[in-house]
N, C-alpha and C. Protein backbone atom coordinates (compact mmCIF):
# COMPACT_ATOMS: atom_id res chain seq x y z
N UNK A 1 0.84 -1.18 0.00
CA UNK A 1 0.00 0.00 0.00
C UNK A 1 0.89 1.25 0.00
N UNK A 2 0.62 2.00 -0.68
CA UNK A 2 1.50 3.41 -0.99
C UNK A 2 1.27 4.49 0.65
N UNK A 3 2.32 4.79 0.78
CA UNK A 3 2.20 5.63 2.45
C UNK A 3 2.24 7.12 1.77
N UNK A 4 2.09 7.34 0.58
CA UNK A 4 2.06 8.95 0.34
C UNK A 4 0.65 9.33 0.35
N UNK A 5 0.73 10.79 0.43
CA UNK A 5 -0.59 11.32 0.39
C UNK A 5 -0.63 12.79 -0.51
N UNK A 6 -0.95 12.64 -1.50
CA UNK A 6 -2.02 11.45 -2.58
C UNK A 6 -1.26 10.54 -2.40
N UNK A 7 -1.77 9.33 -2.53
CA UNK A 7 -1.73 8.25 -3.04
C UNK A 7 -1.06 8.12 -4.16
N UNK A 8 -0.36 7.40 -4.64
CA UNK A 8 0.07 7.37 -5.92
C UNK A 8 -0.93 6.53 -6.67
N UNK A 9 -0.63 6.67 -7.79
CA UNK A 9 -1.53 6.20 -9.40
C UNK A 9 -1.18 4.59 -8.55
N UNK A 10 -2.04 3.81 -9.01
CA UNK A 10 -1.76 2.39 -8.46
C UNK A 10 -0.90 1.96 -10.33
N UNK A 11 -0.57 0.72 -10.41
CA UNK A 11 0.09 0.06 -11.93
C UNK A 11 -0.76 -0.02 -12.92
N UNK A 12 -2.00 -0.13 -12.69
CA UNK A 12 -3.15 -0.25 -13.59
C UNK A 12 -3.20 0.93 -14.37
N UNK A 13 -3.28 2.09 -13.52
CA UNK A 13 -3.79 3.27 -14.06
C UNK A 13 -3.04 4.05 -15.24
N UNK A 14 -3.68 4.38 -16.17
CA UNK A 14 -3.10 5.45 -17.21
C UNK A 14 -1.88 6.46 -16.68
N UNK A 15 -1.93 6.73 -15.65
CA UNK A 15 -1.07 7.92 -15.32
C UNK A 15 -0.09 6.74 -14.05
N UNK A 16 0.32 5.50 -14.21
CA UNK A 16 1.34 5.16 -13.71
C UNK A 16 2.41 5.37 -13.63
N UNK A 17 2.27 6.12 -14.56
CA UNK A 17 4.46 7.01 -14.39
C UNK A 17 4.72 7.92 -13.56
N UNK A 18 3.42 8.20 -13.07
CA UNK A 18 3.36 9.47 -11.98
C UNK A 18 3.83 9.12 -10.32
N UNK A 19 3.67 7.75 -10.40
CA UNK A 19 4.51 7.41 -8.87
C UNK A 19 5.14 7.63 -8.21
N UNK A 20 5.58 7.64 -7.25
CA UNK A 20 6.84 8.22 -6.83
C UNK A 20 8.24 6.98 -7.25
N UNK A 21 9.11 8.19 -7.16
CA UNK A 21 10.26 6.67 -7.26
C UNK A 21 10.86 6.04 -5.94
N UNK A 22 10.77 4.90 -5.94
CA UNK A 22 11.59 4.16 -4.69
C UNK A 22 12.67 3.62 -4.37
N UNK A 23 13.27 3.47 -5.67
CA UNK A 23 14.79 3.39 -5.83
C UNK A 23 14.90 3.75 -7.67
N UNK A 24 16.64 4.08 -7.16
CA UNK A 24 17.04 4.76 -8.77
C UNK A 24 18.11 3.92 -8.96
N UNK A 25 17.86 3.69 -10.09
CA UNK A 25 19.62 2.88 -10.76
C UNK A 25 19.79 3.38 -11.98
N UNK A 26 20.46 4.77 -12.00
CA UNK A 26 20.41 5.64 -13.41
C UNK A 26 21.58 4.60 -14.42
N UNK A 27 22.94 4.44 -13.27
CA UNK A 27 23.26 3.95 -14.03
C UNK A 27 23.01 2.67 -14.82
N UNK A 28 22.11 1.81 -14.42
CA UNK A 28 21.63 0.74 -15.12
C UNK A 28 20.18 1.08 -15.99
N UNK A 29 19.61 2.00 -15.56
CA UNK A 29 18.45 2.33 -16.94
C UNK A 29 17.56 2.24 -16.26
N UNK A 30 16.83 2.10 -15.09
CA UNK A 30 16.13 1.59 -14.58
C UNK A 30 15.28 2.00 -12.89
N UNK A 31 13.88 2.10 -13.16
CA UNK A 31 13.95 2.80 -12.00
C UNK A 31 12.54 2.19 -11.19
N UNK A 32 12.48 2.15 -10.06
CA UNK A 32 11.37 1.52 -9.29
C UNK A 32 10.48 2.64 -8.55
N UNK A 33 9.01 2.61 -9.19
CA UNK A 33 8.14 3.21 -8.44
C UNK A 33 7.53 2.73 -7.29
N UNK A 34 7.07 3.62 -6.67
CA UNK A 34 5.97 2.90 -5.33
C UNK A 34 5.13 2.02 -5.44
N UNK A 35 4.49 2.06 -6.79
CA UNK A 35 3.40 0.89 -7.42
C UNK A 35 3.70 -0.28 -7.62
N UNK A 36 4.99 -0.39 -8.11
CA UNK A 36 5.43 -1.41 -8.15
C UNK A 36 6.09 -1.71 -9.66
N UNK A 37 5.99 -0.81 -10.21
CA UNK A 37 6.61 -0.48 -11.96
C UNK A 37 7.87 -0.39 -12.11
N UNK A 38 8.62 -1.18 -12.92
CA UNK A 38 9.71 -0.53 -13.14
C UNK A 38 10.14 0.15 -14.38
N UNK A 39 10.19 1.26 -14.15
CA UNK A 39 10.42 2.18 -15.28
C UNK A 39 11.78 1.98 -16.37
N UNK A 40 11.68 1.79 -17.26
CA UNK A 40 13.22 1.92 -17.99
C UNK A 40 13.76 3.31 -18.71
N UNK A 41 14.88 3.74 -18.67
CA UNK A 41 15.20 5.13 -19.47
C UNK A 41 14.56 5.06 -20.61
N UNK A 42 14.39 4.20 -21.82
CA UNK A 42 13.92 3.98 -22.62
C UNK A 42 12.65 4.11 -22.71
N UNK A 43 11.19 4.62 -21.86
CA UNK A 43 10.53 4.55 -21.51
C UNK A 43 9.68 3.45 -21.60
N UNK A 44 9.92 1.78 -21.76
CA UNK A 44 9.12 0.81 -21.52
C UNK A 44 9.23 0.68 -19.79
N UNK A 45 8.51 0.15 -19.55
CA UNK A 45 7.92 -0.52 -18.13
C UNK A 45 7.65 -1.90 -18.13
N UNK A 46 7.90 -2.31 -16.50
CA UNK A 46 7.34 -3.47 -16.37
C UNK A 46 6.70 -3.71 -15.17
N UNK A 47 5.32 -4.14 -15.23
CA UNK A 47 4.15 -3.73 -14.54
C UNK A 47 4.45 -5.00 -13.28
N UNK A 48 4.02 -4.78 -12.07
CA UNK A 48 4.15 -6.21 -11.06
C UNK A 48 3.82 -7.18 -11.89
N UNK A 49 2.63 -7.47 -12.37
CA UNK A 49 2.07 -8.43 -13.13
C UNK A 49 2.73 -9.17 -14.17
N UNK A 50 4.09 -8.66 -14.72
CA UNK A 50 4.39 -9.50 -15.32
C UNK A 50 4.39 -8.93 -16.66
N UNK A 51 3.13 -8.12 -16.80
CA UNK A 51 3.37 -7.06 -18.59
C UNK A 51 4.08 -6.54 -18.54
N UNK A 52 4.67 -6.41 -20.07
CA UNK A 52 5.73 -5.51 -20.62
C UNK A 52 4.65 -4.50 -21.02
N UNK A 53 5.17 -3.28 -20.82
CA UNK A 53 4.68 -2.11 -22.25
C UNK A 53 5.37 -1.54 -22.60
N UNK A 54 5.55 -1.91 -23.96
CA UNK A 54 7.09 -1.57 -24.78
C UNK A 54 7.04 0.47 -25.24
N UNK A 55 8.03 0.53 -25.58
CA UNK A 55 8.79 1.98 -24.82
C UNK A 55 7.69 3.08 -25.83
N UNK A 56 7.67 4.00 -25.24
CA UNK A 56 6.25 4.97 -25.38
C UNK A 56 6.79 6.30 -26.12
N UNK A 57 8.21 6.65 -26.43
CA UNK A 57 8.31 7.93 -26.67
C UNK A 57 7.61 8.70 -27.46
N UNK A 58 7.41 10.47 -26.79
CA UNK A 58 6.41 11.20 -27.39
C UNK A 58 7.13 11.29 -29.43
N UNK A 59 8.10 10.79 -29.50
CA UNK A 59 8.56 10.99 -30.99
C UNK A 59 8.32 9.77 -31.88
N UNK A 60 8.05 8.81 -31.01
CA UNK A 60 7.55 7.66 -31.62
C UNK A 60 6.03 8.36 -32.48
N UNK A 61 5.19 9.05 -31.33
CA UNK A 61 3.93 9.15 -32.20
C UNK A 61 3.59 10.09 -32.93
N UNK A 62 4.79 10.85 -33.31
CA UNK A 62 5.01 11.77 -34.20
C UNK A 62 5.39 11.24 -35.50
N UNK A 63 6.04 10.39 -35.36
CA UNK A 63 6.30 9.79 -36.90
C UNK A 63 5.48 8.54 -37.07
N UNK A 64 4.82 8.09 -36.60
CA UNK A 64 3.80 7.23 -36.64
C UNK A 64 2.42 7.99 -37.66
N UNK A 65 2.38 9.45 -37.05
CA UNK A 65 0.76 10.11 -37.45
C UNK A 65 0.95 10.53 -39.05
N UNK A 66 2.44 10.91 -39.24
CA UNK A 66 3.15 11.48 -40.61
C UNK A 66 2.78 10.24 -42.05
């Protein structure tokens, strides 16, 4: 259970990147939210559950719409 207040976004939610972080490992790429996500520099994640969601950058959907 998250001890901040707000609450953080739980892993489910759309706005899961918003967590707080709970540990940092810049130099390995990689970073752990309160939810339980681990964030990668690359911006994929990996959710407690076991999903991947492969990496999100805002320039990805720029050349995607082109």
């Amino acid at each position: 259970m998250c001890p901040h207040d707000p609450s953080c976004p739980n892993a489910e939610a759309k706005d899961r990147e918003a967590a707080r972080t709970v540990a940092a490992h810049p130099e390995q790429g990689w970073s752990l939210l309160c939810n339980g996500v681990v964030l990668f520099e690359d911006t994929g994640e990996l959710l407690p559950n076991g999903v991947v969601i492969a990496p999100h950058r805002p320039t990805d959907l720029a050349s995607s719409a082109a």
